[in-house]
Protein backbone atom coordinates (compact mmCIF):
# COMPACT_ATOMS: atom_id res chain seq x y z
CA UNK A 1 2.74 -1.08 -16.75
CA UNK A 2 -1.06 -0.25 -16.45
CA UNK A 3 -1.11 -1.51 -12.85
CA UNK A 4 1.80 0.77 -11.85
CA UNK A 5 0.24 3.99 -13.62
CA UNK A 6 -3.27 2.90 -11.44
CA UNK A 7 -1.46 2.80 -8.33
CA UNK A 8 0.73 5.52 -9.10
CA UNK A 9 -2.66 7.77 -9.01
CA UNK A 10 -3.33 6.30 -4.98
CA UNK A 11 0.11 6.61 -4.04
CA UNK A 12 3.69 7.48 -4.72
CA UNK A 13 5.89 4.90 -5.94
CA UNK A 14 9.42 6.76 -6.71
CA UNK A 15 11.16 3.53 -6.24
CA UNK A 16 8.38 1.30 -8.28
CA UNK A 17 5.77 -1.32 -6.52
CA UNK A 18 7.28 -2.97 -3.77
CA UNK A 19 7.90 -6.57 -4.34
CA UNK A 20 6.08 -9.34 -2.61
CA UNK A 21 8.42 -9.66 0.37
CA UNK A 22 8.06 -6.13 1.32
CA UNK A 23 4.13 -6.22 0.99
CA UNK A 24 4.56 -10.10 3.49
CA UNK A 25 6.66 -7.64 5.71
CA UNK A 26 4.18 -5.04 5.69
CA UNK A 27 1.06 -7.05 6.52
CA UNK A 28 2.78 -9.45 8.77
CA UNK A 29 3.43 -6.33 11.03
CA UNK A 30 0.06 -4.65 11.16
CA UNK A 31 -2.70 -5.71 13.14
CA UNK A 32 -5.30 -8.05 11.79
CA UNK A 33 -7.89 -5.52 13.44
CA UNK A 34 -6.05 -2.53 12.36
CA UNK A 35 -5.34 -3.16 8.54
CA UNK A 36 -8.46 -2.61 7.45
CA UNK A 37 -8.40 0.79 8.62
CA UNK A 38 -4.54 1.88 7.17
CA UNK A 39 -6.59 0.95 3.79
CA UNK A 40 -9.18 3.39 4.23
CA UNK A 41 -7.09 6.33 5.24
CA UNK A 42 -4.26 5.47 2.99
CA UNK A 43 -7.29 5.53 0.43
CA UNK A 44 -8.24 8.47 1.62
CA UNK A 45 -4.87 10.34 1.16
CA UNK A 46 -4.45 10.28 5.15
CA UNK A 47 -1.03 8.83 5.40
């Protein structure tokens, strides 16, 4: 439960922390070049 409640204060998780095929899904979609950037501003509260 600690991990949810730490990434619960980056983002919200009203459905929990996706499961491992959603996260595959996720990263197999975004652009090897791009990804590190969606990190930075998700980080940053952008998205």
């Amino acid at each position: 439960m600690a991990k949810q409640e730490w990434l619960e204060s980056f983002l919200e998780l009203p459905n929990g922390i996706p499961s491992h095929d959603t996260l595959e899904r996720l990263f197999a979609r975004l652009r090897a070049g791009t990804s590190a950037a969606v990190f930075f501003e998700l980080g940053a509260g952008g998205v």
